[in-house]
C-alpha atoms as a PDB file:
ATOM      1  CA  UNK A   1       4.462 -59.887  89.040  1.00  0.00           C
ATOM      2  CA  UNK A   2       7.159 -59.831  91.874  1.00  0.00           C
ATOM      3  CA  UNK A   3      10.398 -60.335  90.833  1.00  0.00           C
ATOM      4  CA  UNK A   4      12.028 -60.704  94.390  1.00  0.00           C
ATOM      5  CA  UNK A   5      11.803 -58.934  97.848  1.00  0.00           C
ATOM      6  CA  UNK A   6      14.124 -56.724  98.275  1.00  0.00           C
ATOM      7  CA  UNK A   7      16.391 -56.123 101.754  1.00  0.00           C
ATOM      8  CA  UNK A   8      15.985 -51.916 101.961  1.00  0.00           C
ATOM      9  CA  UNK A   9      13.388 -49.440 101.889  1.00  0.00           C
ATOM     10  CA  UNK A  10      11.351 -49.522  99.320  1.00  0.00           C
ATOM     11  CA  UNK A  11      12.966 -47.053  96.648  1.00  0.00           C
ATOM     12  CA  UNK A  12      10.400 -44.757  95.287  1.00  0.00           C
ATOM     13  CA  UNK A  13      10.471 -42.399  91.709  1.00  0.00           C
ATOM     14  CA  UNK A  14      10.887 -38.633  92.256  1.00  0.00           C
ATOM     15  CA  UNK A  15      12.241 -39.191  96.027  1.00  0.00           C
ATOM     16  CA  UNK A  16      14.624 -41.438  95.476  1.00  0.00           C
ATOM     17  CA  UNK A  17      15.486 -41.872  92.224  1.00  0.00           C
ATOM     18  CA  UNK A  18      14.291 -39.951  88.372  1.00  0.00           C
ATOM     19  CA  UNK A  19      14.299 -41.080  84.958  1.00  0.00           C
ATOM     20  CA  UNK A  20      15.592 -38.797  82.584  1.00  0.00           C
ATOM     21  CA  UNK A  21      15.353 -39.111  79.106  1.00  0.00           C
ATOM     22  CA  UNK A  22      17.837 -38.287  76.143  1.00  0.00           C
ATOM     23  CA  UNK A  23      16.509 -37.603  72.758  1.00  0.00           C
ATOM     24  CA  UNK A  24      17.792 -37.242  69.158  1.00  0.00           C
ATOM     25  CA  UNK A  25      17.192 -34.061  67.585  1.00  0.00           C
ATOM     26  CA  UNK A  26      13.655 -35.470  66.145  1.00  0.00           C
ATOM     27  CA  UNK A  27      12.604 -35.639  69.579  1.00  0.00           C
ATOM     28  CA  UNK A  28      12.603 -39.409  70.165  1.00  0.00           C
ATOM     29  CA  UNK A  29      14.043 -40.934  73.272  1.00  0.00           C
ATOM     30  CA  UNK A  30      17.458 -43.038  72.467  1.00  0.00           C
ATOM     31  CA  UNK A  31      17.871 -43.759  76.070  1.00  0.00           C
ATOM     32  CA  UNK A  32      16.734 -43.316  79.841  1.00  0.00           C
ATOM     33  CA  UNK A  33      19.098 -42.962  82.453  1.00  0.00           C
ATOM     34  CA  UNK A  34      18.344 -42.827  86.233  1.00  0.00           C
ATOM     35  CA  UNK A  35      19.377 -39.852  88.354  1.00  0.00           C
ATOM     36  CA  UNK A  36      19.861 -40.747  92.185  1.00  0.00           C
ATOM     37  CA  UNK A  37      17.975 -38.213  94.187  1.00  0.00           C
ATOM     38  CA  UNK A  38      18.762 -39.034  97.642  1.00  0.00           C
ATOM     39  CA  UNK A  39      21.489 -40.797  99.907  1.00  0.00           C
ATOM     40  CA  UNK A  40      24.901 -41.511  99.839  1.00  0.00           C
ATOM     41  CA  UNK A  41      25.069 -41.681  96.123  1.00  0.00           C
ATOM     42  CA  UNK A  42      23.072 -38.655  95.315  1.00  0.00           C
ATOM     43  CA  UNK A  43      23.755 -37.247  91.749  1.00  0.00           C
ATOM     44  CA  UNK A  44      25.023 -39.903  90.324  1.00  0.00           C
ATOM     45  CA  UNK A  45      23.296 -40.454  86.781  1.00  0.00           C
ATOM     46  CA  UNK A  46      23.751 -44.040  84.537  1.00  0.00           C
ATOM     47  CA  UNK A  47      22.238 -45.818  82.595  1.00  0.00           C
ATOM     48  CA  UNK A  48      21.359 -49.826  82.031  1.00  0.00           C
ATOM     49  CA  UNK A  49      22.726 -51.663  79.082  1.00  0.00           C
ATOM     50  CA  UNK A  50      21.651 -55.402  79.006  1.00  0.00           C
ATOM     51  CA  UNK A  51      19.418 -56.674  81.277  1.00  0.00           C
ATOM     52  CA  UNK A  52      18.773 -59.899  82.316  1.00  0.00           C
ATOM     53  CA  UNK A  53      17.110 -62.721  84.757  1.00  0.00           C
ATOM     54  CA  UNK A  54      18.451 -65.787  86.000  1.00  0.00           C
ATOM     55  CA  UNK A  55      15.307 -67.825  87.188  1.00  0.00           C
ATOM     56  CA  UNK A  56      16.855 -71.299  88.248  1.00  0.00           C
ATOM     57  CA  UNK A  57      16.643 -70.881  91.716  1.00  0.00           C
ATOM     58  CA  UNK A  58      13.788 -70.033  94.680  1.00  0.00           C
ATOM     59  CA  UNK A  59      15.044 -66.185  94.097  1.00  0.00           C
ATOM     60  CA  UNK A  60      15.454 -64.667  90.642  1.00  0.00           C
ATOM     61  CA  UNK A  61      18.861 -62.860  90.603  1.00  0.00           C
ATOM     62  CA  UNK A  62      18.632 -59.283  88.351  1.00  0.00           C
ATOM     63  CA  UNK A  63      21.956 -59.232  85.827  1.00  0.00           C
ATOM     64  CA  UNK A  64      22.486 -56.098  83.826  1.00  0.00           C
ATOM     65  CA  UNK A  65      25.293 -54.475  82.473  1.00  0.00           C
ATOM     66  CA  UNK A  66      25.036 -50.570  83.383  1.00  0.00           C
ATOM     67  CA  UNK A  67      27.123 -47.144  82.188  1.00  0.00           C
ATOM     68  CA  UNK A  68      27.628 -44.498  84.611  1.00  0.00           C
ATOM     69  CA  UNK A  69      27.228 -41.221  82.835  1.00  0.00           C
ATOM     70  CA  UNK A  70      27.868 -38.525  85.556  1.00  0.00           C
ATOM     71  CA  UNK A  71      29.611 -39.878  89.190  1.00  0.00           C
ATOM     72  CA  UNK A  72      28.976 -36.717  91.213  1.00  0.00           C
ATOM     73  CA  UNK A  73      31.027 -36.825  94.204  1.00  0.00           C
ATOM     74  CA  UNK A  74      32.783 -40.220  93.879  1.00  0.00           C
ATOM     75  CA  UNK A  75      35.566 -41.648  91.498  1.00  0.00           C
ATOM     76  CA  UNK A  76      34.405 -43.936  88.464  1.00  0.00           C
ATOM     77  CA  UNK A  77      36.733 -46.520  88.951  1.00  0.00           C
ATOM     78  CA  UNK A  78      35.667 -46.969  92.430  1.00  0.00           C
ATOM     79  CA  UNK A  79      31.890 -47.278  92.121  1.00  0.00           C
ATOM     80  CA  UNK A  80      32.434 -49.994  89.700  1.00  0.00           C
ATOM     81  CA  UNK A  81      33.704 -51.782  93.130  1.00  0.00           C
ATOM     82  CA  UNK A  82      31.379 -50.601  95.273  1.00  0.00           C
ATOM     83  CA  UNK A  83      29.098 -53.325  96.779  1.00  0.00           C
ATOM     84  CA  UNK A  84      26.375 -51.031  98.284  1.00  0.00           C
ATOM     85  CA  UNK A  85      26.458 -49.134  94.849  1.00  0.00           C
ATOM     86  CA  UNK A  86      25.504 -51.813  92.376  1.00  0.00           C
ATOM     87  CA  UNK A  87      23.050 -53.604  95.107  1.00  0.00           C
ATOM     88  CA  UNK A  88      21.497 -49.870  94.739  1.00  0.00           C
ATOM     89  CA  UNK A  89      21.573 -50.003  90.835  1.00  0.00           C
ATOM     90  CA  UNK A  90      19.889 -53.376  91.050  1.00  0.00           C
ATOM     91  CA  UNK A  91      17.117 -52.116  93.409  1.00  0.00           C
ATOM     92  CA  UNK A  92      16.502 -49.297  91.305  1.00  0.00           C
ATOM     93  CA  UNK A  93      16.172 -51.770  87.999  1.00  0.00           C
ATOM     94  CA  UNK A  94      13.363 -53.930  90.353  1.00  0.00           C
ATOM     95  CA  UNK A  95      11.581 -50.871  91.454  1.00  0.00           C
ATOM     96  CA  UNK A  96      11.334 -50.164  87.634  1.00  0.00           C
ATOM     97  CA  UNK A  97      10.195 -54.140  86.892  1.00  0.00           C
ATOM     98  CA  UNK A  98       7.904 -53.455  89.921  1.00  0.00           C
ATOM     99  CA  UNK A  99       6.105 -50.216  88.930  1.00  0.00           C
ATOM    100  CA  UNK A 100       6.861 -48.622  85.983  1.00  0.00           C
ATOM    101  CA  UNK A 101       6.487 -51.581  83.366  1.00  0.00           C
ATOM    102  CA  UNK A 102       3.374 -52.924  83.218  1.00  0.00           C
ATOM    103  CA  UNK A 103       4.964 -56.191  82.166  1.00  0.00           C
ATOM    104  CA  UNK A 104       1.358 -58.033  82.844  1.00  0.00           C
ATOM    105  CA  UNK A 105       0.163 -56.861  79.783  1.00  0.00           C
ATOM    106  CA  UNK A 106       3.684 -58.031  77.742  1.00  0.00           C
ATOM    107  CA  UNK A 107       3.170 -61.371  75.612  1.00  0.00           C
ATOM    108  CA  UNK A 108       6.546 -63.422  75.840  1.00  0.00           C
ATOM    109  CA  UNK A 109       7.912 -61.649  72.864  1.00  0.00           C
ATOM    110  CA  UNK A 110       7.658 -58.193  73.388  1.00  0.00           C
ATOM    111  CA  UNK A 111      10.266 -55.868  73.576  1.00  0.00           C
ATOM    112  CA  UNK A 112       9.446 -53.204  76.266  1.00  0.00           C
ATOM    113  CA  UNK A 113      11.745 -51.036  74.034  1.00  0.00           C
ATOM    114  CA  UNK A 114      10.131 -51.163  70.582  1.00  0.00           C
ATOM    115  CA  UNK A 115      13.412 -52.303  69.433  1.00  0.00           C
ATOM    116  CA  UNK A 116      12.356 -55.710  68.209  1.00  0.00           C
ATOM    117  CA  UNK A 117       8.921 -54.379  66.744  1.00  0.00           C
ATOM    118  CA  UNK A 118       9.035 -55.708  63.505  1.00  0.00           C
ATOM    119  CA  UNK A 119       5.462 -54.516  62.478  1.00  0.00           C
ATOM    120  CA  UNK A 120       5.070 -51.131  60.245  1.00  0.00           C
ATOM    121  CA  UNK A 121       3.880 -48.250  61.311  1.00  0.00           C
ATOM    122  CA  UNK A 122       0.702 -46.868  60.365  1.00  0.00           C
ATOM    123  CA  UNK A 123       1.671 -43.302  60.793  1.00  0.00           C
ATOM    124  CA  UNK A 124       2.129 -40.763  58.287  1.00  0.00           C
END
């Protein structure tokens, strides 16, 4: 599935960008955040909040809300302004549509988080 072409370089994990995971003290993740590896806003570390697509139009546009968790160089306040900044974050979020979710294999309801799975677990 290909959410929309993108206008840079193709962004690429462990070059230009990591997932790092947080997790409770019983060693389950409560949330990923991405790490920027390379470029202008190398360092910086946030995480996405709500994420969503607006498909009434020839191009899908990405929405998410987003937290920034560690700024690195820049101030806060400022990065919440910058243009080239959130056009990054929203590359980023495709790349992850692109080729870390196997969203193929998703039926219509599923959660990619677990968060909605409403069946019980069969582990002891």
């Amino acid at each position: 599935m290909k959410w929309f072409e993108k206008e840079q370089k193709t962004l690429t994990k462990g070059v230009d960008f990591d997932l790092i995971d947080t997790r409770n003290s019983d060693d389950a993740i409560i949330r990923t955040s991405v790490k920027i590896l390379s470029g202008k806003y190398k360092d910086i570390v946030y995480h996405y909040g709500k994420v969503g697509i607006k498909e009434n139009s020839d191009t899908p546009i990405v929405k998410y809300q987003y937290v920034i968790t560690k700024e690195g160089k820049f101030d806060v306040k400022k990065l919440h302004t910058d243009k080239k900044f959130i056009k990054l974050m929203g590359d980023i979020l495709v790349e992850i549509f692109d080729k870390h979710l196997d969203l193929n294999s998703m039926k219509e309801n599923d959660d990619p988080t677990g968060i909605n799975d409403t069946e019980e677990s069969h582990l002891q």
